[in-house]
N, C-alpha and C. Protein backbone atom coordinates (compact mmCIF):
# COMPACT_ATOMS: atom_id res chain seq x y z
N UNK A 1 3.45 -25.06 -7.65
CA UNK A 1 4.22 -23.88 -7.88
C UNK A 1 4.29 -23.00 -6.62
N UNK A 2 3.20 -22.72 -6.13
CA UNK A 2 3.11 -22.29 -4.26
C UNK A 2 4.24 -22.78 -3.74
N UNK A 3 4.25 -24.70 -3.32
CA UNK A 3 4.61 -24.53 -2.52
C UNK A 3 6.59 -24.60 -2.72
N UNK A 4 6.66 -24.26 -4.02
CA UNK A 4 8.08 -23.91 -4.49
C UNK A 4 8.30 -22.47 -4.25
N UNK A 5 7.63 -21.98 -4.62
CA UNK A 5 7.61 -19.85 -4.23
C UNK A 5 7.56 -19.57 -5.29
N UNK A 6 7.41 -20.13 -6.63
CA UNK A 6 7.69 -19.36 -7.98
C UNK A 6 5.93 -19.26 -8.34
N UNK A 7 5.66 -17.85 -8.72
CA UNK A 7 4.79 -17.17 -8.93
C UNK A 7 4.78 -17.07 -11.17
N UNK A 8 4.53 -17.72 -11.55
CA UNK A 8 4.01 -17.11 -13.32
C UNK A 8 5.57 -16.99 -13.61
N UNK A 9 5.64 -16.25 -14.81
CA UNK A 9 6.77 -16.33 -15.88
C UNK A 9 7.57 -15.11 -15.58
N UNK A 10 7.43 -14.13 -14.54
CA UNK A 10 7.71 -13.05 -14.64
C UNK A 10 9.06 -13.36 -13.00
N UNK A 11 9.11 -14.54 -12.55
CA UNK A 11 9.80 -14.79 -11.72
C UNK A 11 9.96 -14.24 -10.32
N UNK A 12 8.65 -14.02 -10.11
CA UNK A 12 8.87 -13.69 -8.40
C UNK A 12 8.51 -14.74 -7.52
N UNK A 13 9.47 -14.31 -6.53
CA UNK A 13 10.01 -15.51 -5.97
C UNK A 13 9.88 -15.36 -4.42
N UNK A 14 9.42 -16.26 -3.70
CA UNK A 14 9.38 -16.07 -2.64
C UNK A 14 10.05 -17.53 -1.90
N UNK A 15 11.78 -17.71 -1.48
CA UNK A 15 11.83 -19.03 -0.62
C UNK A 15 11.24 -19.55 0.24
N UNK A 16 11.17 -20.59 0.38
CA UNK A 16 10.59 -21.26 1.53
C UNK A 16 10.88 -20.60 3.07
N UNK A 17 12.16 -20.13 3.43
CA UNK A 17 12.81 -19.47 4.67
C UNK A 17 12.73 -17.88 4.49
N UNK A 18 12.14 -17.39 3.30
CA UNK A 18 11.58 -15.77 3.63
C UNK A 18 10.71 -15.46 4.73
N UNK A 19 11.13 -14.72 5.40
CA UNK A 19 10.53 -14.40 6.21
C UNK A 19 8.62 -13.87 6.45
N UNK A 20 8.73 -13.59 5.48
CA UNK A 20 6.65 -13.44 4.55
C UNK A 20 6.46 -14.66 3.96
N UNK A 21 7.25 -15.83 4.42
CA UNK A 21 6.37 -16.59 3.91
C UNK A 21 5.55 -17.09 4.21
N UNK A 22 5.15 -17.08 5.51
CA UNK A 22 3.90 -17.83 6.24
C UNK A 22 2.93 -17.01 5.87
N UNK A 23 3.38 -15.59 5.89
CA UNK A 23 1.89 -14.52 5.23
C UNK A 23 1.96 -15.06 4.16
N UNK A 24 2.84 -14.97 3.17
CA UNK A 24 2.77 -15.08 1.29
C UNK A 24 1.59 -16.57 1.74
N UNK A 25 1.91 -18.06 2.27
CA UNK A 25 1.36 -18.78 1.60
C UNK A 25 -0.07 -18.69 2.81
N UNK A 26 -0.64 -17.94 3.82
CA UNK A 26 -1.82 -18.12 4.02
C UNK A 26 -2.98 -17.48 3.19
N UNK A 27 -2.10 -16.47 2.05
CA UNK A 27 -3.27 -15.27 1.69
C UNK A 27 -3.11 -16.50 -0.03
N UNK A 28 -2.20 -16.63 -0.26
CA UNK A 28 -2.23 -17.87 -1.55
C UNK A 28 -3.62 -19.14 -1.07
N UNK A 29 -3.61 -19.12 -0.11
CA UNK A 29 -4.65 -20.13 0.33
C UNK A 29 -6.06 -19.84 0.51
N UNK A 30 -6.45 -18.63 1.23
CA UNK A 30 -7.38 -17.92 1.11
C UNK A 30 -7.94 -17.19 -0.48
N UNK A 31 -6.68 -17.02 -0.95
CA UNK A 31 -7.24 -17.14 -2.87
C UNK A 31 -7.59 -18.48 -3.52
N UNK A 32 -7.00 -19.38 -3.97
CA UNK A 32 -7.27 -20.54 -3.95
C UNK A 32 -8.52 -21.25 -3.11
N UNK A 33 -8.96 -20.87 -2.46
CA UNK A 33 -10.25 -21.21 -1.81
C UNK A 33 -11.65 -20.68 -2.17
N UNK A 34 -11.22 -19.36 -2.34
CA UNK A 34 -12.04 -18.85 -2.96
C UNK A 34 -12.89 -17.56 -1.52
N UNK A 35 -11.71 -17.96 -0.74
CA UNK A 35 -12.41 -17.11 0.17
C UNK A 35 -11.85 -14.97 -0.07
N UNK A 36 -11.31 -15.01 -1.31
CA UNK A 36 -10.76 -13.97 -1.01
C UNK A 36 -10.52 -13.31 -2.79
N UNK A 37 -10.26 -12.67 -3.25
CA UNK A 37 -10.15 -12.37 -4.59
C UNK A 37 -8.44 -11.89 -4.91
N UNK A 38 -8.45 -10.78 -4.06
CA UNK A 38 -7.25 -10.68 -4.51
C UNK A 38 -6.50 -10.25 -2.83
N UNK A 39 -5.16 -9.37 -3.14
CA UNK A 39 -4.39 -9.14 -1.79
C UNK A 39 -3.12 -8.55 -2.08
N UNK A 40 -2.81 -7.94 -1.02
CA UNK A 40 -1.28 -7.79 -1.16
C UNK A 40 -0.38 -7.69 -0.03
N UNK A 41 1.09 -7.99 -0.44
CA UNK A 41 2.10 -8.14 0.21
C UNK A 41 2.84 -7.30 0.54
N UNK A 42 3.51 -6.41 1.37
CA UNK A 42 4.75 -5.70 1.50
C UNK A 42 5.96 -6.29 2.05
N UNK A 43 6.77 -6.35 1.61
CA UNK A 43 8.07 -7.77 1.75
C UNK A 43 9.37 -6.24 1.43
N UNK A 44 10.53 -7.04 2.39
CA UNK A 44 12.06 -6.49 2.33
C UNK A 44 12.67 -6.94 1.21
N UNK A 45 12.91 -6.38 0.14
CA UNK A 45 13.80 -6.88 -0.86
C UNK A 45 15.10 -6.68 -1.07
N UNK A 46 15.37 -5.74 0.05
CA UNK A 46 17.07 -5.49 0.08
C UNK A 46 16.83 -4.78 1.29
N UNK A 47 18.33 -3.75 1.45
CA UNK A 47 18.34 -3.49 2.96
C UNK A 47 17.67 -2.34 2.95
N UNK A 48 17.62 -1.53 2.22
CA UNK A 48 15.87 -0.13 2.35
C UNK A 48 15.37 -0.79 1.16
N UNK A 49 15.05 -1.43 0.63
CA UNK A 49 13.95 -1.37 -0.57
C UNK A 49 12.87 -2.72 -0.11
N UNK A 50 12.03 -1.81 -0.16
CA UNK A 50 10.20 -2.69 0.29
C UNK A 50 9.48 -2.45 -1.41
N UNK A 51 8.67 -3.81 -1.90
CA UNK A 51 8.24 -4.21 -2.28
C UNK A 51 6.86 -4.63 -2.53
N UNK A 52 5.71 -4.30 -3.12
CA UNK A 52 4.27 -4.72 -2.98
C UNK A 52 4.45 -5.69 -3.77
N UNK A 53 3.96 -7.21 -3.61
CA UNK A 53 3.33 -8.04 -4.19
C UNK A 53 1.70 -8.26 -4.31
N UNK A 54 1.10 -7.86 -5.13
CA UNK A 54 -0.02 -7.80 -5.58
C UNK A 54 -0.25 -9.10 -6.56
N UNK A 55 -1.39 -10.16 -5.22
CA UNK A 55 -1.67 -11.52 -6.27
C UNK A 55 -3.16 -11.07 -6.02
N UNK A 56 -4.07 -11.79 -7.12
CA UNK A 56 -5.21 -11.83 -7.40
C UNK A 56 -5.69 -13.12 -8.07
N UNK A 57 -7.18 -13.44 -8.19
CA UNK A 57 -7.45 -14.64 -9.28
C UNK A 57 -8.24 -14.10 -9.92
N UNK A 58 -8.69 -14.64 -10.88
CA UNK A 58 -9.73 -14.63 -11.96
C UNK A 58 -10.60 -15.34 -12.07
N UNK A 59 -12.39 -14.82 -12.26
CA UNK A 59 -13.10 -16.33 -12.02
C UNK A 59 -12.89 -17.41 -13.28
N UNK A 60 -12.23 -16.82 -14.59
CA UNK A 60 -12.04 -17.67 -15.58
C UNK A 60 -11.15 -18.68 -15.48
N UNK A 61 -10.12 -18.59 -14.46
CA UNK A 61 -8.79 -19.47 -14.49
C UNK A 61 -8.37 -19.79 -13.22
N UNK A 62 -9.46 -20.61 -13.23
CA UNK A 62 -9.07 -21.82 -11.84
C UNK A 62 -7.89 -22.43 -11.51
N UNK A 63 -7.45 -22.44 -10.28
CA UNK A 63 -6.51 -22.59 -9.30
C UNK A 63 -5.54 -22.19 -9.67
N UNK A 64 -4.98 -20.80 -10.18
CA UNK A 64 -4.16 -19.78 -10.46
C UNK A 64 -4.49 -18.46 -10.22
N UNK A 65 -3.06 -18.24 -9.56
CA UNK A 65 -3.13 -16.78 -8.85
C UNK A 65 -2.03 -16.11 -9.77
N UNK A 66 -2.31 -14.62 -10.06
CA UNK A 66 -1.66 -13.88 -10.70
C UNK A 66 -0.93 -13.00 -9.98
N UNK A 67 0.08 -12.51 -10.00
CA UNK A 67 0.77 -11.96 -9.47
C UNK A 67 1.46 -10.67 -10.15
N UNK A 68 1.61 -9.10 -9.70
CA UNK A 68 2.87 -8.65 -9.81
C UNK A 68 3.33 -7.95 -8.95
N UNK A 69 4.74 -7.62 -8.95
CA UNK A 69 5.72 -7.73 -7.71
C UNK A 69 6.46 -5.72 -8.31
N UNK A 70 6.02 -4.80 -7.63
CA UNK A 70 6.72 -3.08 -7.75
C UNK A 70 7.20 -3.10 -6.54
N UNK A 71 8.31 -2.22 -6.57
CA UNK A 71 8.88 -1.54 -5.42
C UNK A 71 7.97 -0.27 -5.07
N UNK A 72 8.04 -0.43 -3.56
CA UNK A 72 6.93 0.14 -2.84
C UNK A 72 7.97 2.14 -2.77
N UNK A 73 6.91 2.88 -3.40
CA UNK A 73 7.26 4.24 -3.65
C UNK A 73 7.73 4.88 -2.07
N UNK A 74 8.30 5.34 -2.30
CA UNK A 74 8.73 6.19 -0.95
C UNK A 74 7.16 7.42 -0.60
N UNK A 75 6.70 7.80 0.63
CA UNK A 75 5.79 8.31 0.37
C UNK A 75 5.98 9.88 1.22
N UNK A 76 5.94 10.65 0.12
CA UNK A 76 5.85 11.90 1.46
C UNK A 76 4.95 12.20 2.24
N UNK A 77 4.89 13.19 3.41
CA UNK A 77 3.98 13.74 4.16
C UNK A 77 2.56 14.40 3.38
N UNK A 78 2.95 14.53 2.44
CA UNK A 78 1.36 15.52 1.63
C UNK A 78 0.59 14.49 1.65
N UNK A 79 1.05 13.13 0.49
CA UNK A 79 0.87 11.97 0.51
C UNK A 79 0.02 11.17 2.19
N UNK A 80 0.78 11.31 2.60
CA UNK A 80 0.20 10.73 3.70
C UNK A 80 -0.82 11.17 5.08
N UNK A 81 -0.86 12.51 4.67
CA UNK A 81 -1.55 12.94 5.76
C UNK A 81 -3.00 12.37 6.03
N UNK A 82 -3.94 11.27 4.83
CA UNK A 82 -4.65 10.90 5.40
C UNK A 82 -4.49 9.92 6.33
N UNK A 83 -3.58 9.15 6.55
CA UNK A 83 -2.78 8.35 7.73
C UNK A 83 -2.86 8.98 8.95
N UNK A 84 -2.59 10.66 8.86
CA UNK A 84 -2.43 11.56 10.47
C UNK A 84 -4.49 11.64 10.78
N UNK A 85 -4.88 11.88 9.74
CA UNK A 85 -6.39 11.82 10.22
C UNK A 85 -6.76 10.40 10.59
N UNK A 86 -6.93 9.50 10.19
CA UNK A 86 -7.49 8.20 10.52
C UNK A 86 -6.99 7.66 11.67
N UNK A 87 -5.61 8.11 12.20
CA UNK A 87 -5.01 7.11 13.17
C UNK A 87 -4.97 8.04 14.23
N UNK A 88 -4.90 9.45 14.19
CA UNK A 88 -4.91 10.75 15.01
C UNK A 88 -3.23 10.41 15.23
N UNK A 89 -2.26 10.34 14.04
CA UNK A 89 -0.78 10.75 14.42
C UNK A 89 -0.45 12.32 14.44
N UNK A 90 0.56 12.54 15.38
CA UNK A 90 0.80 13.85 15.58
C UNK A 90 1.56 14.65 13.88
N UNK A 91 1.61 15.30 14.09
CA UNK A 91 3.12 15.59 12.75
C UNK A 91 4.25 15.26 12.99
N UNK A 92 5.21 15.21 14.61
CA UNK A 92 6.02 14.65 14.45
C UNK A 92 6.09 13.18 13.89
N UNK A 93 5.25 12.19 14.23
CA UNK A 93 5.03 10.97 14.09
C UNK A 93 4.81 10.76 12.56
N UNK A 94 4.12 11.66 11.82
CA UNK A 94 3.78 11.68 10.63
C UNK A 94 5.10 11.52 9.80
N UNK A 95 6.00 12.90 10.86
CA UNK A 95 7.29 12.82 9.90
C UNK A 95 7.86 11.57 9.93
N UNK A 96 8.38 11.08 11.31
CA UNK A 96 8.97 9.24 11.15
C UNK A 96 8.39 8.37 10.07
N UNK A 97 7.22 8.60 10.54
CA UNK A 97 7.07 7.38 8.97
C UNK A 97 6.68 7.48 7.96
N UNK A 98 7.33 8.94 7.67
CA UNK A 98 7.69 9.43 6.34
C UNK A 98 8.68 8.97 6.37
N UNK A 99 9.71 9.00 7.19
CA UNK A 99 10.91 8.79 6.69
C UNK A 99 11.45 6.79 6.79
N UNK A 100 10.53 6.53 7.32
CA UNK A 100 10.60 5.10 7.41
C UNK A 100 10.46 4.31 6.36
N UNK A 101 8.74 5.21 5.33
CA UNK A 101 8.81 4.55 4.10
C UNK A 101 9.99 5.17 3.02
N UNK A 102 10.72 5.52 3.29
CA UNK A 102 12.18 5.85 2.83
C UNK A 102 13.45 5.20 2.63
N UNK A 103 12.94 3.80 3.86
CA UNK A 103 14.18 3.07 3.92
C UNK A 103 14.90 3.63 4.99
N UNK A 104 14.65 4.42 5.50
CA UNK A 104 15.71 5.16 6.81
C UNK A 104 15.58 4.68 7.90
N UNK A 105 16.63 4.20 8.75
CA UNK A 105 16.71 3.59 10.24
C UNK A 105 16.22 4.79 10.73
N UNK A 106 16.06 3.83 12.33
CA UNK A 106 15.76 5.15 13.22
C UNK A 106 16.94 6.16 13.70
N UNK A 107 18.24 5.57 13.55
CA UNK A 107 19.22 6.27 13.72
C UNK A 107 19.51 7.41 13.06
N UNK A 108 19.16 7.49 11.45
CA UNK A 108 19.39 8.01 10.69
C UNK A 108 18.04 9.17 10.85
N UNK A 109 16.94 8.81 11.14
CA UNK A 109 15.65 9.89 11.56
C UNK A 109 16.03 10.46 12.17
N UNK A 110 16.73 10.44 13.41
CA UNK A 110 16.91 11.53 14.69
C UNK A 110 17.81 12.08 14.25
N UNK A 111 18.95 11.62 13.31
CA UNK A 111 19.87 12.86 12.97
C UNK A 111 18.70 14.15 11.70
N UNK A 112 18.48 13.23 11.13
CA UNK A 112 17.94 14.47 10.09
C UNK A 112 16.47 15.03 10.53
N UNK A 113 16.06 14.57 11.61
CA UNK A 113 15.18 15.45 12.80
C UNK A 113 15.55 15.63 13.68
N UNK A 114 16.65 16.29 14.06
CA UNK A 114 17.42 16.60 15.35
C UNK A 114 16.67 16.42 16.70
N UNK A 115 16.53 14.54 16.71
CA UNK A 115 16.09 14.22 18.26
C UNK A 115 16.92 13.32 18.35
N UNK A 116 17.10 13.08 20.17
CA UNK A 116 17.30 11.31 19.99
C UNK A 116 17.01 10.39 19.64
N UNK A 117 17.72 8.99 19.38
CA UNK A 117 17.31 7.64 19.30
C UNK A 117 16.64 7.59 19.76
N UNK A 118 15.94 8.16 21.14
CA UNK A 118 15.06 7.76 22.10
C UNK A 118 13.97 8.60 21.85
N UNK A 119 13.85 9.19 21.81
CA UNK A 119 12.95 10.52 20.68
C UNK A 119 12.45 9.64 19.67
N UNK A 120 12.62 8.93 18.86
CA UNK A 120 12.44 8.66 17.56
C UNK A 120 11.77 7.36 18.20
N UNK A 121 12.33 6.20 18.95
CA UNK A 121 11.54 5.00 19.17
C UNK A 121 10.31 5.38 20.13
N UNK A 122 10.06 6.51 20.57
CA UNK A 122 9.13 6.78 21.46
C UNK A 122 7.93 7.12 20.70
N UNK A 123 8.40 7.70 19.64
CA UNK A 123 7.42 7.99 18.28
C UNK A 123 6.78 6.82 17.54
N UNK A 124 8.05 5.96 17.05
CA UNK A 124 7.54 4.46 16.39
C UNK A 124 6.81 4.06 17.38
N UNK A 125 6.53 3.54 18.73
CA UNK A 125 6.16 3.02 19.59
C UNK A 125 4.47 3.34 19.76
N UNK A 126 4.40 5.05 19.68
CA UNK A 126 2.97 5.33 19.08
C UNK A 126 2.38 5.19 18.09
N UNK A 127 3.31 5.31 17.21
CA UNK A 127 2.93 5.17 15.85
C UNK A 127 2.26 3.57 15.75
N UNK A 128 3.07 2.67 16.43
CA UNK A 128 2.42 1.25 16.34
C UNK A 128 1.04 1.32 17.30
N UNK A 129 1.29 1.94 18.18
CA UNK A 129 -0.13 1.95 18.95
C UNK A 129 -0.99 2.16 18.71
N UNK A 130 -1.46 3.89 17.77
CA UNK A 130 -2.01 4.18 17.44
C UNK A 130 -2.47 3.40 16.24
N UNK A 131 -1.93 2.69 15.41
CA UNK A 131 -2.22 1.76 14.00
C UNK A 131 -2.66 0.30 14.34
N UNK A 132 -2.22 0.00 15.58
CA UNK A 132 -2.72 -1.17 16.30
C UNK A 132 -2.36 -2.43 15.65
N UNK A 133 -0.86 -1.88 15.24
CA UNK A 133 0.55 -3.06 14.73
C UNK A 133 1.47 -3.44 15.54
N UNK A 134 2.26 -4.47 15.30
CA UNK A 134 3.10 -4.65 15.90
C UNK A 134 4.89 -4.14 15.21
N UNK A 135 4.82 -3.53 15.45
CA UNK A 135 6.73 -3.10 15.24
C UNK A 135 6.53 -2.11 13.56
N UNK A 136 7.87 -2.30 13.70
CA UNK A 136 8.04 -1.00 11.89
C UNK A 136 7.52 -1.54 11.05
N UNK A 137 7.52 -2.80 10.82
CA UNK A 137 6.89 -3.76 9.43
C UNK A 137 5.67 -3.14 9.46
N UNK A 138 5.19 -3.86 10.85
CA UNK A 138 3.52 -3.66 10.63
C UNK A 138 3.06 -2.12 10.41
N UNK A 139 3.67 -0.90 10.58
CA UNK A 139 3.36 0.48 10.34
C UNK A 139 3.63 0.13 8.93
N UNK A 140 4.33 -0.11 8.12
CA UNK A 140 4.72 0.72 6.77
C UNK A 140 4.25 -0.50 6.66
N UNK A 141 3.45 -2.03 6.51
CA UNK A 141 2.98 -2.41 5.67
C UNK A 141 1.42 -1.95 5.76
N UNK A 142 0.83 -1.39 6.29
CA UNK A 142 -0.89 -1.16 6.55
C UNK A 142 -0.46 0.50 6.03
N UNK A 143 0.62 1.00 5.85
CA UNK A 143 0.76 2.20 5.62
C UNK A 143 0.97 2.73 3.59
N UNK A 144 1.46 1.50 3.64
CA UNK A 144 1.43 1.56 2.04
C UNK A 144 0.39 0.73 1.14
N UNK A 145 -0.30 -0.09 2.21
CA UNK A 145 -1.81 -0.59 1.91
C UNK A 145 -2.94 0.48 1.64
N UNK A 146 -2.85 1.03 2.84
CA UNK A 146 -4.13 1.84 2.41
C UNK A 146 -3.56 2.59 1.79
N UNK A 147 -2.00 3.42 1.41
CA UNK A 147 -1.80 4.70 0.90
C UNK A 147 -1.79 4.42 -1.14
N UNK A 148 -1.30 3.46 -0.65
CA UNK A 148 -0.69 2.47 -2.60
C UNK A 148 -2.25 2.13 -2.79
């Protein structure tokens, strides 16, 4: 059933050519092994809507992983400010990826924070530094990990 992408009766689905799928099937493997209990996913499910997949096992029910699949909440700044303590983000930075877990390009940030494009990737750019990710994925998926 893995290595098809279909997850239980509730139909989540992950193709073979999704782009999470090399994550989806190493953390399926690390459950199944037993090296790991449970985990989760943050995956693109449309063009702003992000997704947690939350699989787990049970010690009663061997070599099955359970799964369920919510759309990942938009998160405000109140919400997130333990993110600005742990990582030492500024508030501007805080605001970007507020507005990132929003679904909002960066184009669309600098208008409704009156900076540049260049303003705004100079921000993501710390923002990944400081979180010690690589690119927007990796901010808003370690961002709705620890926050979700």
């Amino acid at each position: 059933m893995i290595a098809a992408g279909v997850l239980g009766a509730g139909g989540a689905f992950i193709c073979p050519s999704h782009r999470n799928r090399g994550e989806f099937d190493a953390l399926a493997n690390r459950l199944l092994e037993g090296r790991q209990s449970h985990g989760r996913l943050l995956f693109r499910a449309g063009d702003d809507a992000w997704c947690l997949l939350d699989l787990a096992t049970a010690p009663d029910a061997i070599d099955r992983i359970f799964a369920t699949a919510r759309p990942a909440h938009c998160m405000g700044v109140e919400v997130m400010e333990p993110l600005r303590a742990i990582f030492g983000l500024t508030r501007a930075e805080l605001l970007v990826l507020s507005h990132l877990t929003q679904g909002e390009a960066p184009k669309d940030i600098g208008r409704k924070m009156d900076m540049s494009i260049h303003t705004v990737r100079a921000h993501l750019r710390a923002i990944c530094m400081r979180m010690g990710v690589k690119g927007i994925t990796g901010a808003l998926r370690l961002s709705f990990q620890l926050i979700n």
